[in-house]
Structure formats: structure tokens, C-alpha cells
Protein backbone atom coordinates (compact mmCIF):
# COMPACT_ATOMS: atom_id res chain seq x y z
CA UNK A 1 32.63 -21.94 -22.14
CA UNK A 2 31.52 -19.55 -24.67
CA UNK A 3 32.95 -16.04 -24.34
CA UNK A 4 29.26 -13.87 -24.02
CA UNK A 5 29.76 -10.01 -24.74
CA UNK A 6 28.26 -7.79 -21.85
CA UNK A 7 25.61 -6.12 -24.00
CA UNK A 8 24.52 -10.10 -24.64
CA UNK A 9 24.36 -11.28 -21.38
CA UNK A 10 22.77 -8.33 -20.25
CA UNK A 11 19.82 -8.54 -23.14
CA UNK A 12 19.60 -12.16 -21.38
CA UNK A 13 19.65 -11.13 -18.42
CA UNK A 14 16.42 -8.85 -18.82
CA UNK A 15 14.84 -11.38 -21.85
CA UNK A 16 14.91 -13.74 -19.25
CA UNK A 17 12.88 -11.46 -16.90
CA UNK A 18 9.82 -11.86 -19.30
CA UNK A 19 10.15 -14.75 -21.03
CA UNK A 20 11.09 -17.95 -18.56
CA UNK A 21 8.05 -19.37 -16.52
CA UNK A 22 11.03 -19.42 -13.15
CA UNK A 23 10.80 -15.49 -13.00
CA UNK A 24 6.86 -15.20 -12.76
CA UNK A 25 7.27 -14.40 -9.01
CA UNK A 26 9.56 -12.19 -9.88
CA UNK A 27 7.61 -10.02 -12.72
CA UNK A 28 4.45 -10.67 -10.08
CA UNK A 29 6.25 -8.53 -7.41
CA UNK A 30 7.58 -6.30 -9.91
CA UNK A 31 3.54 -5.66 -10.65
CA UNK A 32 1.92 -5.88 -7.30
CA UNK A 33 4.93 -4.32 -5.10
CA UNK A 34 5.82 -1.60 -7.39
CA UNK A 35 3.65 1.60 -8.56
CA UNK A 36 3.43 2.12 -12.36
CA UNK A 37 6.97 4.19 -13.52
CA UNK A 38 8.70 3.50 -10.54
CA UNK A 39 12.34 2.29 -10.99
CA UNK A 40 14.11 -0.81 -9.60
CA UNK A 41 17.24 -2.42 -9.57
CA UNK A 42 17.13 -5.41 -11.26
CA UNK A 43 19.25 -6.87 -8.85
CA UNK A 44 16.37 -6.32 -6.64
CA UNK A 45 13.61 -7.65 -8.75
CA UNK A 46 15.06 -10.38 -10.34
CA UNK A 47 16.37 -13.35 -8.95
CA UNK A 48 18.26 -14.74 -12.05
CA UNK A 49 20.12 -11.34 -12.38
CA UNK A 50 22.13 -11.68 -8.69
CA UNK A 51 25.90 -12.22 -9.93
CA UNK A 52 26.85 -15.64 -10.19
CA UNK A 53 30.53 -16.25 -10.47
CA UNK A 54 30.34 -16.63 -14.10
CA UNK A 55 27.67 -13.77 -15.02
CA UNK A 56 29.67 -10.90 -12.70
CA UNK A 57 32.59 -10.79 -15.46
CA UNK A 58 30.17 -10.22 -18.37
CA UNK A 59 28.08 -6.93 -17.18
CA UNK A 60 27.64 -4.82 -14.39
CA UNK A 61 23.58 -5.05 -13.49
CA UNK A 62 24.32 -3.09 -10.91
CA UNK A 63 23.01 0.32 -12.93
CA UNK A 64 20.28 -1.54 -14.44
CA UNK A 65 16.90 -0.43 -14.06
CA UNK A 66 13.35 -2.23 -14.45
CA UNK A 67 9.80 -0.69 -14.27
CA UNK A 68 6.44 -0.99 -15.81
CA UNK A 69 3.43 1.05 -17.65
CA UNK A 70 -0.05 0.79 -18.19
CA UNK A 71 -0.34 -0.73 -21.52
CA UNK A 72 -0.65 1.89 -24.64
CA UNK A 73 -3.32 0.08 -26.06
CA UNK A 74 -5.67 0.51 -22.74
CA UNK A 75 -5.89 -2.54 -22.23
CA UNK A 76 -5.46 -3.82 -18.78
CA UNK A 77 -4.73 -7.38 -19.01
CA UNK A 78 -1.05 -5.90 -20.68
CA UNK A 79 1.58 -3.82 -19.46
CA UNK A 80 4.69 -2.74 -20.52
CA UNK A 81 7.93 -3.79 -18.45
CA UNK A 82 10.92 -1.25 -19.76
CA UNK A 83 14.65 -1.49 -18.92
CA UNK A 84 17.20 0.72 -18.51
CA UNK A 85 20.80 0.50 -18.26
CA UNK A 86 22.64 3.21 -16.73
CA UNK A 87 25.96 2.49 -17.94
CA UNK A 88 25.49 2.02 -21.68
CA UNK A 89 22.17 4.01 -22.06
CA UNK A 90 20.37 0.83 -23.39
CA UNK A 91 16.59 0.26 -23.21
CA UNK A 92 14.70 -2.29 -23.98
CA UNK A 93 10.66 -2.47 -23.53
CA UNK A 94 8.58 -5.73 -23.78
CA UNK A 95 5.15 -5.87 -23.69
CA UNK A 96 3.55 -8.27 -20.96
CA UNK A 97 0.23 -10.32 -20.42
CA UNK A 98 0.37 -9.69 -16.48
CA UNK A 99 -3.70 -11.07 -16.50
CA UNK A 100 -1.38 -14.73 -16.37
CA UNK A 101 0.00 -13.72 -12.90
CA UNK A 102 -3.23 -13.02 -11.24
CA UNK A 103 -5.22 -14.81 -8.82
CA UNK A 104 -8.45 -15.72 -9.76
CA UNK A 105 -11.05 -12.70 -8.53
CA UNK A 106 -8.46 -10.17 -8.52
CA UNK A 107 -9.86 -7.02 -11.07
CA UNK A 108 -7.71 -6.22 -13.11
CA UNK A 109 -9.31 -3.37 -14.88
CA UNK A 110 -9.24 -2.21 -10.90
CA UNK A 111 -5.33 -2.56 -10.63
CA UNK A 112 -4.85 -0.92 -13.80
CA UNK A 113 -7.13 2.11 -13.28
CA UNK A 114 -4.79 2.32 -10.16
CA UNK A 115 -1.71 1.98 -12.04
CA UNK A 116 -2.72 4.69 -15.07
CA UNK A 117 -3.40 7.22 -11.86
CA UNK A 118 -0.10 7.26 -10.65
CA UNK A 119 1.41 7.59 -13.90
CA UNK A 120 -0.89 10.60 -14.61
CA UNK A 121 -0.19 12.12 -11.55
């Protein structure tokens, strides 16, 4: 097995968040459970990130922290999903197409008028 650096595995760790068709349902709750700015463990958003035997050893997710943001563009079929980890002071931001995750007929623009109010407030 190759020896993975914590920093690594923990750039995987949230990469994988946004990038591997498994964790839609978990970037969908992250976007319909979750208000705009409001931080949570990854632990408790993403499935992938619970420690497995071999992934506890290579970083602590424990301090690691996922939210999202209306997109800065205005445009509501994106948001931004930032991370945040506690321990090293890392952050990493990714911009998403969240229109992919919704059922057909729900509004977007509607959810994301939502979202940029509770940022603003």
C-alpha cells in the first residue's frame, strides 16, 4: 500500500466530495439540508469521509469543515462548496453545478434567492 501524506488524503477526501457521481446524495443534502454559510463536519456530510481503518491514520477529518455560497457569478444553477480544515488552516473552494441534483420542477432561481438572503443577513 502506498504511504498517502495527510494533506493528500485529505485533498481526496474533500475532491471526492465534488467530483464522484457516489457522493451526489451527499452534496444534495449538503444543499437542501443546510442554509447558505453554514458549517458542517464533513464527517457529517460525507459518507466517504467516515474513518475507515486505513484512512483514520492519514488525517484527522474530525476538524474539517464543509459549507456552500451562492455562486459569485449570480448565477443560480452554481454554487460554491468551500472547505475548511481546522487543524492545518487549509481551504479549498470548488465551484458546483447543483442544477444536476435537482428534481425536475424544483426553481432554482427560487432556492437561490433563498440561499443569497441568508447570507446577506
Amino acid at each position: 500500500m502506498d504511504v498517502v501524506e495527510p494533506s493528500v488524503a485529505l485533498e481526496n477526501a474533500c475532491l471526492d466530495l465534488v467530483t464522484e457521481h457516489r457522493n451526489e446524495p451527499d452534496v444534495r443534502a449538503l444543499l437542501t439540508e443546510h442554509q447558505a454559510g453554514e458549517w458542517v463536519s464533513l464527517y457529517r456530510i460525507h459518507n466517504a469521509a467516515k474513518p475507515k481503518a486505513t484512512d483514520a491514520a492519514r488525517f484527522d477529518a474530525s476538524g474539517v469543515f464543509v459549507t456552500w455560497l451562492p455562486d459569485p457569478t449570480g448565477d443560480p444553477s452554481f454554487v460554491l462548496i468551500l472547505f475548511f480544515d481546522d487543524c492545518s488552516k487549509w481551504s479549498a473552494a470548488a465551484q458546483y453545478n447543483r442544477s444536476r441534483l435537482l428534481r425536475p420542477g424544483e426553481d432554482i432561481a427560487r432556492d437561490a434567492a433563498a440561499a443569497q438572503g441568508a447570507v446577506a443577513r
